[in-house]
Protein backbone atom coordinates (compact mmCIF):
# COMPACT_ATOMS: atom_id res chain seq x y z
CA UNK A 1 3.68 10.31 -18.77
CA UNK A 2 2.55 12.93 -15.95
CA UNK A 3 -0.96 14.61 -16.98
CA UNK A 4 -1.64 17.95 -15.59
CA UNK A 5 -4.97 19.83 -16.66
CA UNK A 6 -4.57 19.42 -20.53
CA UNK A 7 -0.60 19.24 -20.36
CA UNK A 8 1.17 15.67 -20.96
CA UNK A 9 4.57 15.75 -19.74
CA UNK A 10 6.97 12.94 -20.79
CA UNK A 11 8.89 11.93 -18.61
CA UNK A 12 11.79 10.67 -20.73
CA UNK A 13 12.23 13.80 -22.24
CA UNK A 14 9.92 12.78 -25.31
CA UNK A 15 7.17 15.30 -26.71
CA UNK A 16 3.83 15.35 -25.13
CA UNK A 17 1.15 13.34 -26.41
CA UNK A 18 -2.49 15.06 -26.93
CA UNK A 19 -4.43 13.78 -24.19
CA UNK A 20 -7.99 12.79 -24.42
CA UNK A 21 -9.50 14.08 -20.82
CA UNK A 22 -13.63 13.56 -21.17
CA UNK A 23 -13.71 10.43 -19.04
CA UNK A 24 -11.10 12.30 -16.33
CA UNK A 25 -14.00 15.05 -16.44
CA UNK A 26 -16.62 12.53 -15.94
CA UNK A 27 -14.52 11.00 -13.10
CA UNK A 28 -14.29 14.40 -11.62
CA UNK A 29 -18.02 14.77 -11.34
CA UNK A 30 -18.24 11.46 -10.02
CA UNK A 31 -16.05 12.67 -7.20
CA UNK A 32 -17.56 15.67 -6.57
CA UNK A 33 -20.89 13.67 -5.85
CA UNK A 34 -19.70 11.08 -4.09
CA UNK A 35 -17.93 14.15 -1.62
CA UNK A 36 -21.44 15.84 -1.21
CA UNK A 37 -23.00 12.56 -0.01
CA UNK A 38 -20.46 11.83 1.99
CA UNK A 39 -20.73 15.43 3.64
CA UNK A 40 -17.78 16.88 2.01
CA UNK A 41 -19.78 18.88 -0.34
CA UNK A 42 -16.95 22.58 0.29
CA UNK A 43 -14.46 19.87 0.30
CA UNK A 44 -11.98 19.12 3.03
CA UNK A 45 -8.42 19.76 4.53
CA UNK A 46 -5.63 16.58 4.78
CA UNK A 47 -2.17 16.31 5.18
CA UNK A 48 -0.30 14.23 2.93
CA UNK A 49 3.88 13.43 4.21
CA UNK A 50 6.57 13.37 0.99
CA UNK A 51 9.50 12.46 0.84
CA UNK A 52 12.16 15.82 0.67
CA UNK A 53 14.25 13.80 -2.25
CA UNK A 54 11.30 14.24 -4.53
CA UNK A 55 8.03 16.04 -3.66
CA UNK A 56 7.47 16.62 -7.48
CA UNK A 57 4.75 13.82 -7.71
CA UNK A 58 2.81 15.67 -4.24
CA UNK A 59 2.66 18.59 -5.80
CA UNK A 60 1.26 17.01 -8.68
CA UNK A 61 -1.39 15.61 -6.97
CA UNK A 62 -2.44 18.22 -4.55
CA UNK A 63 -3.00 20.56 -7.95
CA UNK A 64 -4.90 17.79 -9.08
CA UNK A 65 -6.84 17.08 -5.86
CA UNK A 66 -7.42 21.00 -5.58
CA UNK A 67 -10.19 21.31 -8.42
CA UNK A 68 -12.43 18.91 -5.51
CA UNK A 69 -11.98 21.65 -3.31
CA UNK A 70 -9.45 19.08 -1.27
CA UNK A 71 -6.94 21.39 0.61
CA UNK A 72 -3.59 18.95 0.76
CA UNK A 73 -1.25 19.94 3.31
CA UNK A 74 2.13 18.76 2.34
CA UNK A 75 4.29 17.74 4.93
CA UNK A 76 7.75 17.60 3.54
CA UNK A 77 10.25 14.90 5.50
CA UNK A 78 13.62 14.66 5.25
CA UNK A 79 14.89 11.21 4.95
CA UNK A 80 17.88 11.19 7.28
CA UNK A 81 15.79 12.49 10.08
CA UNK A 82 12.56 11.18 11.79
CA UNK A 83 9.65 13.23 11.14
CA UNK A 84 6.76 13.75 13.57
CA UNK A 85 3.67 12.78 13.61
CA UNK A 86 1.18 14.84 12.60
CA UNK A 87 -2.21 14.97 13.16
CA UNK A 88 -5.32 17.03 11.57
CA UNK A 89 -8.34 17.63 13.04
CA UNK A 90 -11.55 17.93 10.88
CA UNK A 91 -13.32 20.46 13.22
């Protein structure tokens, strides 16, 4: 099961479940601390590299990792062909 804000998909077709979300809000805050300490308080930019047969799941997670104020770059790669390196820079 895939959860997304208050949505549960199933992923074998089934219907969603209710999903019980304090502790993910609690996590959340958690986060959001442990960013400020760390200096990330606006949050940060990163690229993440997916594979081109399925970037459902990085999608998923860079909506999830957006409410931290985490700007994932997706960097889509094709299988069949190399894929460069990439590099970010945090300045």
């Amino acid at each position: 099961m895939l959860v997304v804000g208050i949505l549960a998909l199933s992923c074998a077709g089934k219907p969603a479940q209710p999903v019980d979300l304090g502790p993910l809000e609690e996590k959340r805050v958690e986060a959001r601390r442990l960013m400020a300490e760390a200096g990330y308080a606006n949050g940060f930019s990163m690229g993440h590299l997916c594979r081109a047969l399925n970037p459902v799941p990085c999608e998923l997670l860079k909506a999830q990792v957006s409410g931290l104020g985490i700007d994932l770059q997706l960097q889509i790669g094709d299988e069949g062909r190399k894929t460069p390196t990439v590099r970010y820079s945090n300045s």
